[in-house]
C-alpha atoms as a PDB file:
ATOM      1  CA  UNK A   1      81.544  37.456  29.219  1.00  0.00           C
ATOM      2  CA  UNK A   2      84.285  35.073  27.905  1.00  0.00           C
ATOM      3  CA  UNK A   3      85.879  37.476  25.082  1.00  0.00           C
ATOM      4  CA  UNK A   4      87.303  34.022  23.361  1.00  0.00           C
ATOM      5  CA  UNK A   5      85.120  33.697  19.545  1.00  0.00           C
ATOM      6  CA  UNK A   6      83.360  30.612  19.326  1.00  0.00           C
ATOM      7  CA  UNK A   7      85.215  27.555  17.426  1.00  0.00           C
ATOM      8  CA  UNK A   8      84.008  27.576  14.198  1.00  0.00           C
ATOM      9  CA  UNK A   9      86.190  25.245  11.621  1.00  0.00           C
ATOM     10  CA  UNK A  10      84.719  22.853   9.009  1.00  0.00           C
ATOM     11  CA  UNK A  11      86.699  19.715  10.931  1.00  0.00           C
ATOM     12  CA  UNK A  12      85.525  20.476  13.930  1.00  0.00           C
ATOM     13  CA  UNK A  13      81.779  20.618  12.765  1.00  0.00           C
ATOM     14  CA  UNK A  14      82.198  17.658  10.465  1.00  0.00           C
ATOM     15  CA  UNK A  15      83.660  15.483  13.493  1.00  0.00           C
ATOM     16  CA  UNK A  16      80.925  16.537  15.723  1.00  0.00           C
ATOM     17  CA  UNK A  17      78.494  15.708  13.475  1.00  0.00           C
ATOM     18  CA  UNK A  18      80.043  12.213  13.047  1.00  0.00           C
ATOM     19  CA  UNK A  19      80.090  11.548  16.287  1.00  0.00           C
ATOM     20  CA  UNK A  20      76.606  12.327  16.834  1.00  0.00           C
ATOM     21  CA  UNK A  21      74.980  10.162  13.915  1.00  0.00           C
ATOM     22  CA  UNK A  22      77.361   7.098  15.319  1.00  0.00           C
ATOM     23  CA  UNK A  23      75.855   7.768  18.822  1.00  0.00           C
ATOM     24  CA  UNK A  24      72.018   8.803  18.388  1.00  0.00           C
ATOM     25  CA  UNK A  25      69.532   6.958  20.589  1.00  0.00           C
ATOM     26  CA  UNK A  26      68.270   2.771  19.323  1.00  0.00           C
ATOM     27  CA  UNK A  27      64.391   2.362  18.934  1.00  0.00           C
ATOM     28  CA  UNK A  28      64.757  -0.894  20.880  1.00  0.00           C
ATOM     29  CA  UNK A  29      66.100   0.876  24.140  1.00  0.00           C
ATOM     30  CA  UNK A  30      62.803   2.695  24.006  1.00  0.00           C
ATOM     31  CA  UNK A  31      64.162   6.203  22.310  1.00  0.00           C
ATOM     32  CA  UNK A  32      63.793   7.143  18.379  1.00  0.00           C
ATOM     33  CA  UNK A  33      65.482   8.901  16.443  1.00  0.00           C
ATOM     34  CA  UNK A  34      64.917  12.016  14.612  1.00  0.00           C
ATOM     35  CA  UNK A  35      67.265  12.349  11.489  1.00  0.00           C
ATOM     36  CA  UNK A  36      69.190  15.933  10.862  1.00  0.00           C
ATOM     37  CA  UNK A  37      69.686  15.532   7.178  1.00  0.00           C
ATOM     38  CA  UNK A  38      66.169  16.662   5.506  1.00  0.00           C
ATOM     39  CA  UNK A  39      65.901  20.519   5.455  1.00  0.00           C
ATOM     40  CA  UNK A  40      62.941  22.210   6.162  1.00  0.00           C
ATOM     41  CA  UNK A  41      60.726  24.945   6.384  1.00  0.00           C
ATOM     42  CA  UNK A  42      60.398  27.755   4.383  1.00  0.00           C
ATOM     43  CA  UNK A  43      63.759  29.551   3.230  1.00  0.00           C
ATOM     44  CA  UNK A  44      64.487  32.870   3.672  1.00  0.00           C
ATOM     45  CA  UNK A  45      66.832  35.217   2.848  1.00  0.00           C
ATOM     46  CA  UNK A  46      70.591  35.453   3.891  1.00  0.00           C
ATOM     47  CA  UNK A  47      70.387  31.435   4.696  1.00  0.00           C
ATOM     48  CA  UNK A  48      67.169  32.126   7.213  1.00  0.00           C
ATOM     49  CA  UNK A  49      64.844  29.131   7.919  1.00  0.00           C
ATOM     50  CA  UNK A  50      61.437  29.989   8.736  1.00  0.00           C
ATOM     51  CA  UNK A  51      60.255  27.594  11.471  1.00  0.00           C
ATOM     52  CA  UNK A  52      57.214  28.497  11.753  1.00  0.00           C
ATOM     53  CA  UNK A  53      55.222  29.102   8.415  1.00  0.00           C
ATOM     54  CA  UNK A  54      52.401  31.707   9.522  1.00  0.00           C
ATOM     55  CA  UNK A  55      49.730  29.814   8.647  1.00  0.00           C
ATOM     56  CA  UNK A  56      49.898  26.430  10.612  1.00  0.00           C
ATOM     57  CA  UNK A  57      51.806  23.551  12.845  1.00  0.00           C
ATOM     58  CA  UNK A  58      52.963  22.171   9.811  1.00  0.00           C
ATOM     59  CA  UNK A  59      56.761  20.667  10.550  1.00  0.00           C
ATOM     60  CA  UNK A  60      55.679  20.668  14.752  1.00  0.00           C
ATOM     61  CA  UNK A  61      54.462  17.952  17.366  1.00  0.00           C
ATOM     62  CA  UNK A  62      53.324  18.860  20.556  1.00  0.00           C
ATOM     63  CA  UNK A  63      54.409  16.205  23.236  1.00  0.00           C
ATOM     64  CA  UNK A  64      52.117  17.468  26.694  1.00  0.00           C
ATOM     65  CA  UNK A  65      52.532  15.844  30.217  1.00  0.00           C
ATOM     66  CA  UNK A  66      51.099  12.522  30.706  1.00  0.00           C
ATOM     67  CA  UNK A  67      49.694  12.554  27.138  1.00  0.00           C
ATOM     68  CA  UNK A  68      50.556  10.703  24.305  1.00  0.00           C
ATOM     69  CA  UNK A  69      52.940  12.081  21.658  1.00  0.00           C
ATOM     70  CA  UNK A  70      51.047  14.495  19.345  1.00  0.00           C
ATOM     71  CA  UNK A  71      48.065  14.792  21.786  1.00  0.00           C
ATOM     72  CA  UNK A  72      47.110  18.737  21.193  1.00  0.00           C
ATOM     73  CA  UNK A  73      43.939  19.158  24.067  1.00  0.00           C
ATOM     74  CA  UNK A  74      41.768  21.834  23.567  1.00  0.00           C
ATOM     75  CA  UNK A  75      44.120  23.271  21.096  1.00  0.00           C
ATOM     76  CA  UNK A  76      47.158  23.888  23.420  1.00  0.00           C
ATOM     77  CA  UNK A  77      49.144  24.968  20.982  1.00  0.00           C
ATOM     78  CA  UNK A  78      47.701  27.059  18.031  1.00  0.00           C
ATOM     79  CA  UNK A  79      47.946  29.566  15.345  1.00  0.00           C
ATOM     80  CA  UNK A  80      45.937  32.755  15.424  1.00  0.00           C
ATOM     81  CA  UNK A  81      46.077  35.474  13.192  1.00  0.00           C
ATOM     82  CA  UNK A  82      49.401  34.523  12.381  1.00  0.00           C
ATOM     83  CA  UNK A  83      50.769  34.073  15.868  1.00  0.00           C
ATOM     84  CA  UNK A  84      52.219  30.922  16.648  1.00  0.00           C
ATOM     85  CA  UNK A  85      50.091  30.987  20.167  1.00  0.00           C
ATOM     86  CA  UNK A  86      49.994  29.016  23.447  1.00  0.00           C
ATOM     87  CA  UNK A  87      46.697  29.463  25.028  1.00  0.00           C
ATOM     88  CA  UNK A  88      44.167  26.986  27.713  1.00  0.00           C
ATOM     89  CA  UNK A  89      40.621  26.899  26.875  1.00  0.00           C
ATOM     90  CA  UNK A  90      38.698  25.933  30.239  1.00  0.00           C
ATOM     91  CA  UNK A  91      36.778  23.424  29.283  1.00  0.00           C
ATOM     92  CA  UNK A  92      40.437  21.808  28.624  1.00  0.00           C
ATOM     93  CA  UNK A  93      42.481  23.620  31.372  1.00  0.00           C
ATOM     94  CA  UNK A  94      39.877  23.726  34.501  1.00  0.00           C
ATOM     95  CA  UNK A  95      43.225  23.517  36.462  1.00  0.00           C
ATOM     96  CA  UNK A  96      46.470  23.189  35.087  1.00  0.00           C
ATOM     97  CA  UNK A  97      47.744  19.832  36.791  1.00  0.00           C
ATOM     98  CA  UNK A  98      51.221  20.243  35.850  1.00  0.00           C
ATOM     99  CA  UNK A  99      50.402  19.336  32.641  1.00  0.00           C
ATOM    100  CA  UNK A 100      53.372  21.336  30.999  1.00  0.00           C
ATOM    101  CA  UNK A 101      54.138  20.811  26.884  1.00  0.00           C
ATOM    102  CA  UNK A 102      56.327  20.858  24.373  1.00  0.00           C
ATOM    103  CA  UNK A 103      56.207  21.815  21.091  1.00  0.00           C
ATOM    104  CA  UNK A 104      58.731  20.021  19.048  1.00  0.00           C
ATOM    105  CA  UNK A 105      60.172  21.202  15.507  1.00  0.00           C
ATOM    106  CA  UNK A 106      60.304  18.171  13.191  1.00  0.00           C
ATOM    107  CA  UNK A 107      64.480  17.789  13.075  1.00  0.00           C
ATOM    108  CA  UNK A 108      67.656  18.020  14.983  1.00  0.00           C
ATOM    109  CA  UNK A 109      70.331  21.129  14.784  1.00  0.00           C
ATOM    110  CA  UNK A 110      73.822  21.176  15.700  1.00  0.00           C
ATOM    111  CA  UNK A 111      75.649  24.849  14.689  1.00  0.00           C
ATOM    112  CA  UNK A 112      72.940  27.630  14.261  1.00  0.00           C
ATOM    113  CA  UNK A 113      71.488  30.281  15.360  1.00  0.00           C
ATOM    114  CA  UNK A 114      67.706  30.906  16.462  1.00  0.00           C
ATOM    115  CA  UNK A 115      65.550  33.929  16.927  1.00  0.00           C
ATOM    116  CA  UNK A 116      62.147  33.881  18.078  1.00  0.00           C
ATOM    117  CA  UNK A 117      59.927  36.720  18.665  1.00  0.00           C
ATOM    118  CA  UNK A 118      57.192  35.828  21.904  1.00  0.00           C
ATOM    119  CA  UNK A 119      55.370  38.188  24.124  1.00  0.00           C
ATOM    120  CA  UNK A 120      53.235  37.299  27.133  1.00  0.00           C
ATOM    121  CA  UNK A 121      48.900  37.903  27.042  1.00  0.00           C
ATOM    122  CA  UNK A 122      46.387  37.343  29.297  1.00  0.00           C
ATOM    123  CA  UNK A 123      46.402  35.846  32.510  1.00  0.00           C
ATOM    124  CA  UNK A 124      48.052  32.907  34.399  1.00  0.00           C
ATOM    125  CA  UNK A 125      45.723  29.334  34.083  1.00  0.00           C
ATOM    126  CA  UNK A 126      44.484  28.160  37.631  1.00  0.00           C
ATOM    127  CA  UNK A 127      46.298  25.781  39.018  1.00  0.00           C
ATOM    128  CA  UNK A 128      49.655  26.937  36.967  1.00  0.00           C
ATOM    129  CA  UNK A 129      52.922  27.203  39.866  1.00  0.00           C
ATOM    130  CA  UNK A 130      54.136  30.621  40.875  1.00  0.00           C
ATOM    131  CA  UNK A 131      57.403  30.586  39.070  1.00  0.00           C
ATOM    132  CA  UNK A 132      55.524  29.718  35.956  1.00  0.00           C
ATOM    133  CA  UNK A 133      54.011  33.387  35.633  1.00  0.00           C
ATOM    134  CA  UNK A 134      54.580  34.495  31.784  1.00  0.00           C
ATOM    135  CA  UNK A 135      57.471  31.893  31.891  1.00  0.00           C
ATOM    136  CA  UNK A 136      58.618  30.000  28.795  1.00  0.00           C
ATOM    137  CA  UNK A 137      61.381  28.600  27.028  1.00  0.00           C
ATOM    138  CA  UNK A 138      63.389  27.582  23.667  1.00  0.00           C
ATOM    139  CA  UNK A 139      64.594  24.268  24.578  1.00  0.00           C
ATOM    140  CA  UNK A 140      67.564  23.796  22.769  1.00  0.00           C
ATOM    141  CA  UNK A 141      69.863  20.533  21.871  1.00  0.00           C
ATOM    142  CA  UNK A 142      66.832  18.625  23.809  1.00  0.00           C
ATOM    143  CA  UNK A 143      66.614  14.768  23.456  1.00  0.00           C
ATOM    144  CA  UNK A 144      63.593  13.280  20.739  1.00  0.00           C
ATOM    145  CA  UNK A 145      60.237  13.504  21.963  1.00  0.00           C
ATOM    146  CA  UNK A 146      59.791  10.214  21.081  1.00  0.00           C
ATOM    147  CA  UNK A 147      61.950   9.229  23.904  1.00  0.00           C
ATOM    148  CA  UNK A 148      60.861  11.283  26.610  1.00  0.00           C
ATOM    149  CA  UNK A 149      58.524   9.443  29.660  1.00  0.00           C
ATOM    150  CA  UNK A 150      54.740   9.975  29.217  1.00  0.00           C
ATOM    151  CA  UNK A 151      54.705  11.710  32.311  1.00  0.00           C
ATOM    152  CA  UNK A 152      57.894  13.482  31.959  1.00  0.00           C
ATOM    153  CA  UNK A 153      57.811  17.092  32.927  1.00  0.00           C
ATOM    154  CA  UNK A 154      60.791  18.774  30.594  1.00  0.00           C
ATOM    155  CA  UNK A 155      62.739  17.360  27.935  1.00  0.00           C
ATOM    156  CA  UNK A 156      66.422  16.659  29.193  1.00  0.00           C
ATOM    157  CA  UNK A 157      67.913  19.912  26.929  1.00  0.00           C
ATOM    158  CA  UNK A 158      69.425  23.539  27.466  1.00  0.00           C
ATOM    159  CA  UNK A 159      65.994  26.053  28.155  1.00  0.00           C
ATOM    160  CA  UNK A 160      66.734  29.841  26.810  1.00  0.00           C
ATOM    161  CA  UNK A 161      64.310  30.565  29.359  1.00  0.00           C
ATOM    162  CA  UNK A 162      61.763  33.631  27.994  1.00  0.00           C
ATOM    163  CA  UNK A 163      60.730  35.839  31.069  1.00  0.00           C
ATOM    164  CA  UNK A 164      58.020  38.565  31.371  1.00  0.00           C
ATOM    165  CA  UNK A 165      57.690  41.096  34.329  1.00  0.00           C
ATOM    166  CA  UNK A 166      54.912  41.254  36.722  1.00  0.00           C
ATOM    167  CA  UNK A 167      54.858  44.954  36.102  1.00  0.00           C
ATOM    168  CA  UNK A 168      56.985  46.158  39.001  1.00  0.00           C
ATOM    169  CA  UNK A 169      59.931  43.630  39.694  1.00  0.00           C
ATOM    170  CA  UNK A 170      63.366  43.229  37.496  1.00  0.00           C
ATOM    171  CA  UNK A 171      63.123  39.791  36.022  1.00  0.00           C
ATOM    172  CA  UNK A 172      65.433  38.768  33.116  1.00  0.00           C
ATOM    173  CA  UNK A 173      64.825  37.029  30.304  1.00  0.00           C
ATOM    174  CA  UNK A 174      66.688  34.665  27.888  1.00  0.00           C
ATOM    175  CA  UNK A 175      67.922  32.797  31.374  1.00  0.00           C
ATOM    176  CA  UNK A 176      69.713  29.389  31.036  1.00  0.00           C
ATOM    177  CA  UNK A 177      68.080  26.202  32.871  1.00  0.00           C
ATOM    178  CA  UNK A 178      69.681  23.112  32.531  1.00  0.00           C
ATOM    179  CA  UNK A 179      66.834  20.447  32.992  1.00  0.00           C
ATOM    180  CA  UNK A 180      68.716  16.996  32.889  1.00  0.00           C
ATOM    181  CA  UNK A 181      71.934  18.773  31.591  1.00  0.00           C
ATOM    182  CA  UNK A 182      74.512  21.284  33.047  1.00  0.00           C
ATOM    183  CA  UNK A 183      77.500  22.984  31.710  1.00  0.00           C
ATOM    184  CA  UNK A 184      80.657  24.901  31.602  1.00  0.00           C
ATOM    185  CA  UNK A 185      80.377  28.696  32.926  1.00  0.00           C
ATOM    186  CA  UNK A 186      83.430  30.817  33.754  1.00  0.00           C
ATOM    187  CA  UNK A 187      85.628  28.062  33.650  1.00  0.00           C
ATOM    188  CA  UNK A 188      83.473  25.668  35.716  1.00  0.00           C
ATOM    189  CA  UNK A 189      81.034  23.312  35.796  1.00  0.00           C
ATOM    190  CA  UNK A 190      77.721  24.639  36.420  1.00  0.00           C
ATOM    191  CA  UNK A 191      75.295  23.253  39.033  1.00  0.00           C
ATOM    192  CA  UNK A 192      72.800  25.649  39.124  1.00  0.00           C
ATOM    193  CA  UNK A 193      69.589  24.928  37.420  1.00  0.00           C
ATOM    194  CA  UNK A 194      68.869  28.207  36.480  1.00  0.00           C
ATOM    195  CA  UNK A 195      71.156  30.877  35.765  1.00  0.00           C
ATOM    196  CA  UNK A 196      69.728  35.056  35.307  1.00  0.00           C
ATOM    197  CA  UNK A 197      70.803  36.818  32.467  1.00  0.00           C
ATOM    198  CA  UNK A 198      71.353  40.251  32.296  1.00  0.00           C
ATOM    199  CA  UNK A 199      69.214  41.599  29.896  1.00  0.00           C
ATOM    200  CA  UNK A 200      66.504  44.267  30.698  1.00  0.00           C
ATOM    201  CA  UNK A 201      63.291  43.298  31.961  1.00  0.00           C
ATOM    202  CA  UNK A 202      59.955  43.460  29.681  1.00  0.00           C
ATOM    203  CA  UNK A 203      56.731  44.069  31.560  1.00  0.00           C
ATOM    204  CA  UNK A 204      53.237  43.878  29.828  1.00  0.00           C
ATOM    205  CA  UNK A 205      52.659  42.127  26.413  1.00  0.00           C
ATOM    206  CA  UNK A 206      55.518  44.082  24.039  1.00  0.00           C
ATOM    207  CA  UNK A 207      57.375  42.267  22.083  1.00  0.00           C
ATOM    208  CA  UNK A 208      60.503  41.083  22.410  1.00  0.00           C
ATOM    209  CA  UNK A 209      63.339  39.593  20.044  1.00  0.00           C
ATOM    210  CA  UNK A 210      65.218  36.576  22.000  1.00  0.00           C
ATOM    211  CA  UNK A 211      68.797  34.816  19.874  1.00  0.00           C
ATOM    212  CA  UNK A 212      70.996  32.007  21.063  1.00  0.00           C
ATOM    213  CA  UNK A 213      73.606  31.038  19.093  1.00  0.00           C
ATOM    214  CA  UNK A 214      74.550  27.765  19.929  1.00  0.00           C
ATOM    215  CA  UNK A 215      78.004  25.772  18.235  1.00  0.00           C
ATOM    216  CA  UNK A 216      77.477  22.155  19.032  1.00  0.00           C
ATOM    217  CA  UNK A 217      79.403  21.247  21.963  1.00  0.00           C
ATOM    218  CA  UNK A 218      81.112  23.905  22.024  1.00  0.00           C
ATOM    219  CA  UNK A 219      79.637  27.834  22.548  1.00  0.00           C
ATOM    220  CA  UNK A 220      76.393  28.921  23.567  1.00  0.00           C
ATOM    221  CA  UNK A 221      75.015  32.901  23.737  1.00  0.00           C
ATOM    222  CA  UNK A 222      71.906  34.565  24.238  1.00  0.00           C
ATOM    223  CA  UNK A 223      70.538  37.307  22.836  1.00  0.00           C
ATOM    224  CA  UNK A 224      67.470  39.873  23.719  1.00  0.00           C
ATOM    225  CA  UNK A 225      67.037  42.532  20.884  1.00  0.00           C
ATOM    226  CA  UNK A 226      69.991  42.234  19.431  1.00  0.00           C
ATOM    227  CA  UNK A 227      72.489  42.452  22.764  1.00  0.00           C
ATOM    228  CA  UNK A 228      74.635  39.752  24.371  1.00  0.00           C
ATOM    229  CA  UNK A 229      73.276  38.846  27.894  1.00  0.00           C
ATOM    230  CA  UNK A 230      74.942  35.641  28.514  1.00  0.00           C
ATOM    231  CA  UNK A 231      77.452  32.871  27.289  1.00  0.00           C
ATOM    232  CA  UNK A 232      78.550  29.854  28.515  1.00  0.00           C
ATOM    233  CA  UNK A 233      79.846  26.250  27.284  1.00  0.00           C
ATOM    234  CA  UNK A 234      80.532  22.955  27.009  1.00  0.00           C
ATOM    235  CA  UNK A 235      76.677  21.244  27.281  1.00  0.00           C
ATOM    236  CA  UNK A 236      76.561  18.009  28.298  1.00  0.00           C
ATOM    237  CA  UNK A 237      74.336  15.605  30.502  1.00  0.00           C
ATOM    238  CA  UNK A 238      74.194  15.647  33.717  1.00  0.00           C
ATOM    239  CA  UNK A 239      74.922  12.301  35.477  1.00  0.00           C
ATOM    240  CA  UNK A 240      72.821  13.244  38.622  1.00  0.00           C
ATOM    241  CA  UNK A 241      69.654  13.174  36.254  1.00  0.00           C
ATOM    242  CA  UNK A 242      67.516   9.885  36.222  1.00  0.00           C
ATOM    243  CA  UNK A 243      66.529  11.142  32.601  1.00  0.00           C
ATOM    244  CA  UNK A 244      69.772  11.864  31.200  1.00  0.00           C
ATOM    245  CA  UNK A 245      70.910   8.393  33.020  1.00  0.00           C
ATOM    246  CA  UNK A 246      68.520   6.801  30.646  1.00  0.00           C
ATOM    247  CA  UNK A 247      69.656   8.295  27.885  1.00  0.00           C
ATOM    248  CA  UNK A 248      73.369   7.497  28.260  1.00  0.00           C
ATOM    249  CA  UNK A 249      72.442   4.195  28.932  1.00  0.00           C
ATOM    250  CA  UNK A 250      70.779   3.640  25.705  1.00  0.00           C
ATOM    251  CA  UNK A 251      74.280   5.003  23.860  1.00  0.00           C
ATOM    252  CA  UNK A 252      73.572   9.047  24.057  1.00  0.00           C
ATOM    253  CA  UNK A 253      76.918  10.457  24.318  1.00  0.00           C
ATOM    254  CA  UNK A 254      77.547  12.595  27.132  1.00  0.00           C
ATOM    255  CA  UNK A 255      78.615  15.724  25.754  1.00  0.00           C
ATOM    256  CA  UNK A 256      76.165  16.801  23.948  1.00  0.00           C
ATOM    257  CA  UNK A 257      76.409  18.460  19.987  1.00  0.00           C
ATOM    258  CA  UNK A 258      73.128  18.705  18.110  1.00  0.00           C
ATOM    259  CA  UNK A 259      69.394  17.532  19.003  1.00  0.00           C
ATOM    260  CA  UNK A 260      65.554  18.861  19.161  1.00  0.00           C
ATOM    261  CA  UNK A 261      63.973  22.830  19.303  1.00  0.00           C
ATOM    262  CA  UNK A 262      60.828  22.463  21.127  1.00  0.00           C
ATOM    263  CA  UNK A 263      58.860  25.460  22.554  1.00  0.00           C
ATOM    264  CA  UNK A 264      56.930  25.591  25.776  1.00  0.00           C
ATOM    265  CA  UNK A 265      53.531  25.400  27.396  1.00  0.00           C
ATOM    266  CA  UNK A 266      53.989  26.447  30.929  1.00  0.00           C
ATOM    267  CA  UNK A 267      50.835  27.777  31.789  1.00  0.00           C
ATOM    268  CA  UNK A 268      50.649  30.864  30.916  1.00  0.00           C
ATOM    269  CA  UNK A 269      49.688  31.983  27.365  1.00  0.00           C
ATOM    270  CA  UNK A 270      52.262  33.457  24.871  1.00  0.00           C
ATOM    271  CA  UNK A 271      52.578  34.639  21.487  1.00  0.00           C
ATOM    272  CA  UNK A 272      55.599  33.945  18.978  1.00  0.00           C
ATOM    273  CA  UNK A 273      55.084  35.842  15.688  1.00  0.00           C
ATOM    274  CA  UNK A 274      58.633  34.407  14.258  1.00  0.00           C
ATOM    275  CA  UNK A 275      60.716  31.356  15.049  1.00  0.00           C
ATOM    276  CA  UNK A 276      63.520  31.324  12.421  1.00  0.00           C
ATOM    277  CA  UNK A 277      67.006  29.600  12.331  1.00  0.00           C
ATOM    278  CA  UNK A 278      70.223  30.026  10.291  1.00  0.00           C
ATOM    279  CA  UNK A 279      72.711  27.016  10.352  1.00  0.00           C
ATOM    280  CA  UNK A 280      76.252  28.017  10.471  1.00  0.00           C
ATOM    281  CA  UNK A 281      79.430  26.701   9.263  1.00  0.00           C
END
């Protein structure tokens, strides 16, 4: 772990922002915009935004695989008794055809931090690929679903990727994968595309508490009930990326500060009963 604290001055914050509102994505190169300066969501205590209001999708789009934006078949993406829930109905999911969502919150972030509480039920969908076993994600600093490809597969972002166990294996959770993006690890840039934390692993459907604390484009840690199981820095696109070559070309700035939360549908069902956030300063 890199023992250095995570910048955190008001001129630092105030330039990043600047630089981010000067840069965001034109309508007329095909992206849109999604403004940062409305809050949101239902307030809670100690400066706690409540993301997700219990009751409904109010404040969230889905944006699914080779659908149009706010498509929602079958009811992908759902509340039940006050879950926040992913789940296929077969008429809907026969197979899964790589149809993997999104499930965007209505505004952009920069400095915060997020905690969302998931776990894993039921089985895996037919059709859904091996790695995507109780497999999710918190995409984080993601570009607008307005300008991602109708058949685009992930939004160019950093995933907190949420694991769940198969009942015998280790298998982290709160992973980094950089679809579209890398960034700076130990000192480096980082090529991988995904990156193991090293938190526990959670088998069965218990729940489990996952953080990242994320300081524009500068710090980013992970959390999983309440202990640090990875850091790293420095997010920015990555140039290899036909995706995050579109972007740049329509004025995105490389490094990246501030953008979308979007959670995923990945083909197997899970369960968040909180998704709050806390902007810092």
């Amino acid at each position: 772990m890199n023992p250095l604290h995570p910048k955190s001055s008001q001129e630092s914050h105030s330039t990043n922002r600047r630089n981010f509102i000067g840069q965001l994505l034109v309508a007329g190169a095909g992206f849109s915009v999604v403004g940062c300066g409305r809050k949101s969501g239902n307030a809670a205590t100690d400066g706690w935004i409540q993301l997700f209001n219990g009751r409904n999708l109010d404040g969230w789009t889905p944006k699914i695989r080779y659908l149009e934006l706010g498509e929602n078949p079958g009811d992908t993406f759902r509340v039940v008794d006050g879950l926040l829930s992913v789940a296929y109905e077969a008429q809907e999911y026969p197979t899964f055809g790589e149809r993997f969502g999104h499930l965007f919150y209505e505004r952009t972030f920069s400095h915060y931090r997020i905690r969302a509480e998931y776990r894993f039920v039921g089985e895996q969908v037919k059709g859904g690929p091996g790695w995507a076993i109780r497999n999710s994600g918190l995409m984080l600093h993601g570009q607008t679903p307005e300008s991602m490809r109708v058949d685009q597969d992930f939004p160019v972002s950093i995933e907190a990727q949420i694991l769940g166990g198969n009942g015998t294996d280790p298998r982290t959770t709160m992973n980094l994968c950089t679809p579209g993006t890398n960034v700076i690890m130990n000192g480096e840039l980082h090529l991988p595309h995904c990156t193991s934390s090293s938190s526990d692993t959670f088998h069965g459907d218990q729940w489990v508490v996952a953080e990242a604390e994320v300081y524009g484009n500068e710090t980013i840690r992970h959390f999983v009930n309440g202990t640090e199981v990875l850091f790293y820095e420095t997010p920015q696109l990555d140039e290899r990326d036909e995706d995050a070559q579109r972007l740049m070309a329509a004025g995105h700035p490389k490094m990246i500060s501030e953008g979308t939360i979007s959670l995923q549908s990945e083909s197997h069902s899970v369960q968040f009963r909180k998704v709050e956030l806390k902007e810092l300063v």
